[in-house]
Protein backbone atom coordinates (compact mmCIF):
# COMPACT_ATOMS: atom_id res chain seq x y z
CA UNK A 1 -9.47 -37.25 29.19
CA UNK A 2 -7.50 -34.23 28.01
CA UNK A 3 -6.65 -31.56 30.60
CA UNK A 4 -8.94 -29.02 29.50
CA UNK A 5 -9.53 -25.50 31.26
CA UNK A 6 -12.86 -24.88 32.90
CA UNK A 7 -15.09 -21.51 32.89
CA UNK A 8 -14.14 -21.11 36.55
CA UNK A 9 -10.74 -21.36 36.22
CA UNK A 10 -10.70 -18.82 33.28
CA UNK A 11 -12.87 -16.25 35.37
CA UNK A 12 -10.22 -16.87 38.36
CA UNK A 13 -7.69 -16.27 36.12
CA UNK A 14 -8.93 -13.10 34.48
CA UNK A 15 -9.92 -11.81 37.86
CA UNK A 16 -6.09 -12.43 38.95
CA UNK A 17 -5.12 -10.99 35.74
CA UNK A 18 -7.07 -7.90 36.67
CA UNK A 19 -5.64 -7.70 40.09
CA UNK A 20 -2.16 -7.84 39.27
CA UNK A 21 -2.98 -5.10 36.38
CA UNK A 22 -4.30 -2.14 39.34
CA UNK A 23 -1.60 -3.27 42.18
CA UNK A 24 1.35 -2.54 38.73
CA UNK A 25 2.07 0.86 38.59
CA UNK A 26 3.38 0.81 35.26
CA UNK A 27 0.00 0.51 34.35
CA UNK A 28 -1.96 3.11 33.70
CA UNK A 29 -4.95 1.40 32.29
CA UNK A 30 -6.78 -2.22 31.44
CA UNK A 31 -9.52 -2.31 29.76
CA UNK A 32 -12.02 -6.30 28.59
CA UNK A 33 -11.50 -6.70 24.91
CA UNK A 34 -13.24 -9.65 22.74
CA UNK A 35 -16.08 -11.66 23.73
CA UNK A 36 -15.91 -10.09 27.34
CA UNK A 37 -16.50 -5.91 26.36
CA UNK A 38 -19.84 -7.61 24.55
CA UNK A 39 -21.17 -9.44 27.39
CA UNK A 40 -20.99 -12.76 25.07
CA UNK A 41 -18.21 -14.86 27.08
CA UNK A 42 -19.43 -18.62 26.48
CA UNK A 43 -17.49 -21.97 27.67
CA UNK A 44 -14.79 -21.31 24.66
CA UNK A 45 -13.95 -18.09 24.96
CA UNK A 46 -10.61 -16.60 25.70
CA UNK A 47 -9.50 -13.68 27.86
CA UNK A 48 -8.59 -10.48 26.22
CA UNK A 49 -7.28 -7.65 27.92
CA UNK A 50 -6.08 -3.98 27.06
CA UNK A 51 -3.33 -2.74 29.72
CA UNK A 52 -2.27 1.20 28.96
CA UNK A 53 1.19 1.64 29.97
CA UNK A 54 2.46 4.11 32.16
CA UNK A 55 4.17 7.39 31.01
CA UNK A 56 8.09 6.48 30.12
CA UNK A 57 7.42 2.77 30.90
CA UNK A 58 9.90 0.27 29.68
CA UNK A 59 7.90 -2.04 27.48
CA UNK A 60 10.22 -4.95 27.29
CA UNK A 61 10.64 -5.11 31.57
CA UNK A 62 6.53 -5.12 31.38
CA UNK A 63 6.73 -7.89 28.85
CA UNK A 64 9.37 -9.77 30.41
CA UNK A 65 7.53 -9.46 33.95
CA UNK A 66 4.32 -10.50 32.90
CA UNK A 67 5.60 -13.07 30.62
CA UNK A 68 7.26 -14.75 33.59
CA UNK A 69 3.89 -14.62 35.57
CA UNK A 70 2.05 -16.38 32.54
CA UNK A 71 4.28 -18.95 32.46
CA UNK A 72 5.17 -19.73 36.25
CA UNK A 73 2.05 -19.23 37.32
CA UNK A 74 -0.49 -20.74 35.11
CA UNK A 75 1.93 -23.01 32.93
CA UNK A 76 1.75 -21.32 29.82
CA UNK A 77 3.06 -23.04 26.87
CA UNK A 78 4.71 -20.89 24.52
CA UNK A 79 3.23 -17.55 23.43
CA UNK A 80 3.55 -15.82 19.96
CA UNK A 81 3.40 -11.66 19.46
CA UNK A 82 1.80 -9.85 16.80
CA UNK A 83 1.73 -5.76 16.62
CA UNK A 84 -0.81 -3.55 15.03
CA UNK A 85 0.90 0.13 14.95
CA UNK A 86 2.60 0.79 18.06
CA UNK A 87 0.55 -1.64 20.52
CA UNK A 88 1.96 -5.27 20.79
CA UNK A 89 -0.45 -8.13 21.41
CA UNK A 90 1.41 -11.20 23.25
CA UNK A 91 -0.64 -14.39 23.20
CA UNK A 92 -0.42 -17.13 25.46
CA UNK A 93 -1.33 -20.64 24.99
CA UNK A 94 -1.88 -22.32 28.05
CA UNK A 95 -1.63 -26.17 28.50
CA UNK A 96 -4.86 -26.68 29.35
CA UNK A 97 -5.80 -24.82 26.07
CA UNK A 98 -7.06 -21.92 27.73
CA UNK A 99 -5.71 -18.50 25.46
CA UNK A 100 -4.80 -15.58 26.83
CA UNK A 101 -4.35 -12.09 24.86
CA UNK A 102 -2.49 -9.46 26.59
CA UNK A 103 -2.34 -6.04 24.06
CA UNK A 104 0.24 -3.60 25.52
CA UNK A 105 -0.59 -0.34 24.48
CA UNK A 106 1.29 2.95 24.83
CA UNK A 107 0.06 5.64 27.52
CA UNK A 108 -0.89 7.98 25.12
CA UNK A 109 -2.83 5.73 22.42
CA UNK A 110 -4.66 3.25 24.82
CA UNK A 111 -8.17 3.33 23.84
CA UNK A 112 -11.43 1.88 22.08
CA UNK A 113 -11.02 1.10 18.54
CA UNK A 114 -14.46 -0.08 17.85
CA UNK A 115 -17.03 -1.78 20.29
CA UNK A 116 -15.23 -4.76 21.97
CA UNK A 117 -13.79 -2.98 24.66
CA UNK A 118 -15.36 -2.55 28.03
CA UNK A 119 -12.43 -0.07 30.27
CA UNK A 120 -11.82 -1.50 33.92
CA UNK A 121 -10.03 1.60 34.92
CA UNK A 122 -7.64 4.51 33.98
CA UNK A 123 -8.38 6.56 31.23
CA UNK A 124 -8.63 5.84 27.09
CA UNK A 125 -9.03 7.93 23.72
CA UNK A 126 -11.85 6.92 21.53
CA UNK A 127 -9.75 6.00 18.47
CA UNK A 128 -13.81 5.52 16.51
CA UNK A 129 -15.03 2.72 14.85
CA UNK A 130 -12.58 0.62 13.24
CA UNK A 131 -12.41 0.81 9.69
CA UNK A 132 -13.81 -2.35 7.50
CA UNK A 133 -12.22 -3.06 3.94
CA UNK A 134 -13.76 -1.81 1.06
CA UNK A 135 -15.75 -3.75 -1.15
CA UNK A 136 -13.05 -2.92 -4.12
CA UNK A 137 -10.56 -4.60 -2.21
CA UNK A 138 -12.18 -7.54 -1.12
CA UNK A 139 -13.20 -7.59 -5.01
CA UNK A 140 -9.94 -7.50 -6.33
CA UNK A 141 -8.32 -9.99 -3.84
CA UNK A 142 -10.91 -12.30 -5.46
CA UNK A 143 -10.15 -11.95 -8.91
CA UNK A 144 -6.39 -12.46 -7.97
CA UNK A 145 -7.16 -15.43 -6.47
CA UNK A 146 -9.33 -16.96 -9.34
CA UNK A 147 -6.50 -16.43 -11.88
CA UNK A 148 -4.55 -18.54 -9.38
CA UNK A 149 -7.01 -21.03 -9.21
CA UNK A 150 -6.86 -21.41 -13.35
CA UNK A 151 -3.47 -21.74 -13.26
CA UNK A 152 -3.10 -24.00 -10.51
CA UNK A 153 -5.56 -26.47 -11.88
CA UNK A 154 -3.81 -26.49 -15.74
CA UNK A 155 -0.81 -26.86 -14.12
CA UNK A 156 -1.97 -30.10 -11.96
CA UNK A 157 -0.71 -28.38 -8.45
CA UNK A 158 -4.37 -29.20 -7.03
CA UNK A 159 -3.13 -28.76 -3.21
CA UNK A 160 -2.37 -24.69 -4.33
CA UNK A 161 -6.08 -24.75 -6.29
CA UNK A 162 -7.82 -25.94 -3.69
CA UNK A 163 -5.36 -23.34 -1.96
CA UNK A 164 -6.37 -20.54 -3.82
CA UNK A 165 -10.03 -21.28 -4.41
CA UNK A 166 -10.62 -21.47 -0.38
CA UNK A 167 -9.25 -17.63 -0.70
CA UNK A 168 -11.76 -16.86 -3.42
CA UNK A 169 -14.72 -18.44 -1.48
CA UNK A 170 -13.46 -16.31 1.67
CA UNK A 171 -13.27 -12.71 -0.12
CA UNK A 172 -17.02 -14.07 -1.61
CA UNK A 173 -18.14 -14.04 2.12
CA UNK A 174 -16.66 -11.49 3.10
CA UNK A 175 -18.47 -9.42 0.68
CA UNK A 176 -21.74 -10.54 1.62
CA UNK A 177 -21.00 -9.91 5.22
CA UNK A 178 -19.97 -6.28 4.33
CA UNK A 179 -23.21 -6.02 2.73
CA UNK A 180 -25.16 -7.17 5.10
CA UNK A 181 -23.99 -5.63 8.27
CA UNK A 182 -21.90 -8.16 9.27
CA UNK A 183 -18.06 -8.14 11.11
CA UNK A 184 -15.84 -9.29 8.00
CA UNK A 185 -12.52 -10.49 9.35
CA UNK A 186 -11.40 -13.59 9.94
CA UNK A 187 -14.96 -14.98 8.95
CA UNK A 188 -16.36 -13.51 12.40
CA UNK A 189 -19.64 -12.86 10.52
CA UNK A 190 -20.05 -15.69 8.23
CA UNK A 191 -22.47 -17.47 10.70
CA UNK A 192 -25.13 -15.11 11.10
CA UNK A 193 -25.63 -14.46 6.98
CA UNK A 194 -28.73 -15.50 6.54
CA UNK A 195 -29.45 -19.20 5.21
CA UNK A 196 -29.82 -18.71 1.58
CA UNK A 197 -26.30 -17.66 1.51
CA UNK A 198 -24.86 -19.97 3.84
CA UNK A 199 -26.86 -22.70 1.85
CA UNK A 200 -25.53 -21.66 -1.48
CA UNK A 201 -21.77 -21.01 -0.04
CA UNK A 202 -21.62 -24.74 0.56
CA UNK A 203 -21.38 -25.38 -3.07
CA UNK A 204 -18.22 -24.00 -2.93
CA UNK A 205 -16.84 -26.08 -0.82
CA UNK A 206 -14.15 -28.76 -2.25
CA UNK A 207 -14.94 -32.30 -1.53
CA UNK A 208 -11.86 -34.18 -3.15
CA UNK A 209 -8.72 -32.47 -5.26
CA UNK A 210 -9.86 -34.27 -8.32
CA UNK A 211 -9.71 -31.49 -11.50
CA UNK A 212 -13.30 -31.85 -12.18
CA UNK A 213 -14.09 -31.45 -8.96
CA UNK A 214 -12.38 -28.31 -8.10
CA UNK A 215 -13.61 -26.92 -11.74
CA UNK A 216 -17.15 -27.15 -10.12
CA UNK A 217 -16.70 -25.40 -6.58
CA UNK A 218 -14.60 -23.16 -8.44
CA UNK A 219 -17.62 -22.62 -11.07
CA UNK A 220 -20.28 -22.45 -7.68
CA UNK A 221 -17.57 -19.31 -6.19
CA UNK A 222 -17.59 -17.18 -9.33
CA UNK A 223 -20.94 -17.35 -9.62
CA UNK A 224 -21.74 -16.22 -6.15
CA UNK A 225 -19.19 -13.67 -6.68
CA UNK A 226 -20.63 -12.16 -9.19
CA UNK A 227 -23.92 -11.48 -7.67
CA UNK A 228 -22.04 -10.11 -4.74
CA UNK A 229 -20.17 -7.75 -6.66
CA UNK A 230 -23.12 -6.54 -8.85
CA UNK A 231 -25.04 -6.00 -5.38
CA UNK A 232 -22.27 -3.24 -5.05
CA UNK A 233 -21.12 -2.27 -8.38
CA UNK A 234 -23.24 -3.15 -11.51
CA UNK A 235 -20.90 -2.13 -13.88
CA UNK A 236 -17.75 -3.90 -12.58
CA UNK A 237 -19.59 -6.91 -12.36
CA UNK A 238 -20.88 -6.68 -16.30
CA UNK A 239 -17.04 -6.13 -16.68
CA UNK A 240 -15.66 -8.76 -15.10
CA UNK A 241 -18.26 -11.91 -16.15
CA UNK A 242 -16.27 -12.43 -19.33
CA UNK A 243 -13.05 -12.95 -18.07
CA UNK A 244 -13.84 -14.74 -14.60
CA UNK A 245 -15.87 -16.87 -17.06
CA UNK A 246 -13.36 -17.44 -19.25
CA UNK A 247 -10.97 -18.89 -16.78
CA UNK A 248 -13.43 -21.34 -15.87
CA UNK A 249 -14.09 -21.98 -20.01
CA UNK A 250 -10.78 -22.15 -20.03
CA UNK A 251 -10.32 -25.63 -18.28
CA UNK A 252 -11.97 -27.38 -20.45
């Protein structure tokens, strides 16, 4: 059996975590972000947590500190960083699977940006709600991708249609989900549209690379796209059924 990480390890761990975040007095503040803030933690989920740094801090000592902790002390595995403005998120991959999110943020910006976050201690801003895409964008990342699709498929490259249509059936979801309520990134909201949609989406789903095949899903998306868009702009989607149409004409 794979070594795999149990619930009561990850609570022990994120109780550590949170025990080595108070007794560090380069930080000012920790806060539960993710599945945590919400109260939703199930058997898969991760640990997520905020930590406001201290006035004058030196991030990369922080980093470098912590970082060796991760890794000496619960056998991380490698770890990959990604920033969003001025906070850096370093994620951890432990061996048993188990990932961990540390966010880093400065002492003057640490705070909520939208629900998921549930403060342990210090102090944070309310930064509001944070802001979804608008349905224009999510509307023109589709079109882009559907001329890719057409052009893919003429040009035999089925590995960069199928590429390209996947990205077309996401920016379709995503628009339902912003119309119904829903968290749109990274398909967070995608199972709790409601069946008909779900139902319908599978249609555009590709089940081998073959040209006719890939003509159909891509057929199925641009149909469902279109009734998304004209849900939130009746005009654009009159304006844009001829020519999504005629890509599809187009293949023959």
């Amino acid at each position: 059996m794979p070594l795999l990480f149990t619930e009561e390890e990850r609570e022990q761990i994120r109780v550590e975590l949170v025990s080595w975040a108070k007794s560090d007095s380069r930080i000012a503040g920790a806060a539960h972000t993710g599945s945590a803030a919400k109260g939703q933690v199930d058997r898969w989920s991760d640990i997520d947590l905020a930590l406001g740094l201290s006035a004058e801090v030196n991030l990369n000592e922080v980093l470098t500190d912590w970082t060796d902790r991760l890794y000496s002390k619960y056998h991380a595995a490698a770890h990959h960083d990604l920033r969003h403005g001025n906070t850096l998120y370093r994620v951890f991959l432990l061996k048993n699977t188990l990932q961990i999110d540390l966010a880093f943020w400065l002492h003057n910006e640490f705070g909520a940006m939208g629900p998921n976050f549930k403060l342990i201690f210090g102090a944070a801003k309310d930064h509001g709600d944070v802001p979804v895409p608008a349905a224009q964008d999510l509307i023109g990342m589709a079109w882009l991708y559907a001329l890719h699709v057409r052009s893919s498929i003429l040009r035999g490259r089925m590995w960069q249609a199928e590429y390209m249509l996947s990205g077309l059936r996401d920016q379709m979801l995503a628009l339902a989900c912003l119309r119904n309520g829903l968290p749109v990134f990274q398909g967070r909201g995608v199972d709790e549209l409601p069946p008909e949609i779900k139902n319908g989406a599978v249609e555009c789903l590709v089940r081998s690379l073959a040209a006719a095949e890939l003509k159909r899903a891509f057929c199925s998306t641009i149909d469902r796209l279109l009734k998304e868009i004209e849900s939130v702009d009746v005009q654009l989607s009159n304006c844009l059924a001829s020519p999504l149409n005629t890509l599809i004409e187009s293949l023959g």
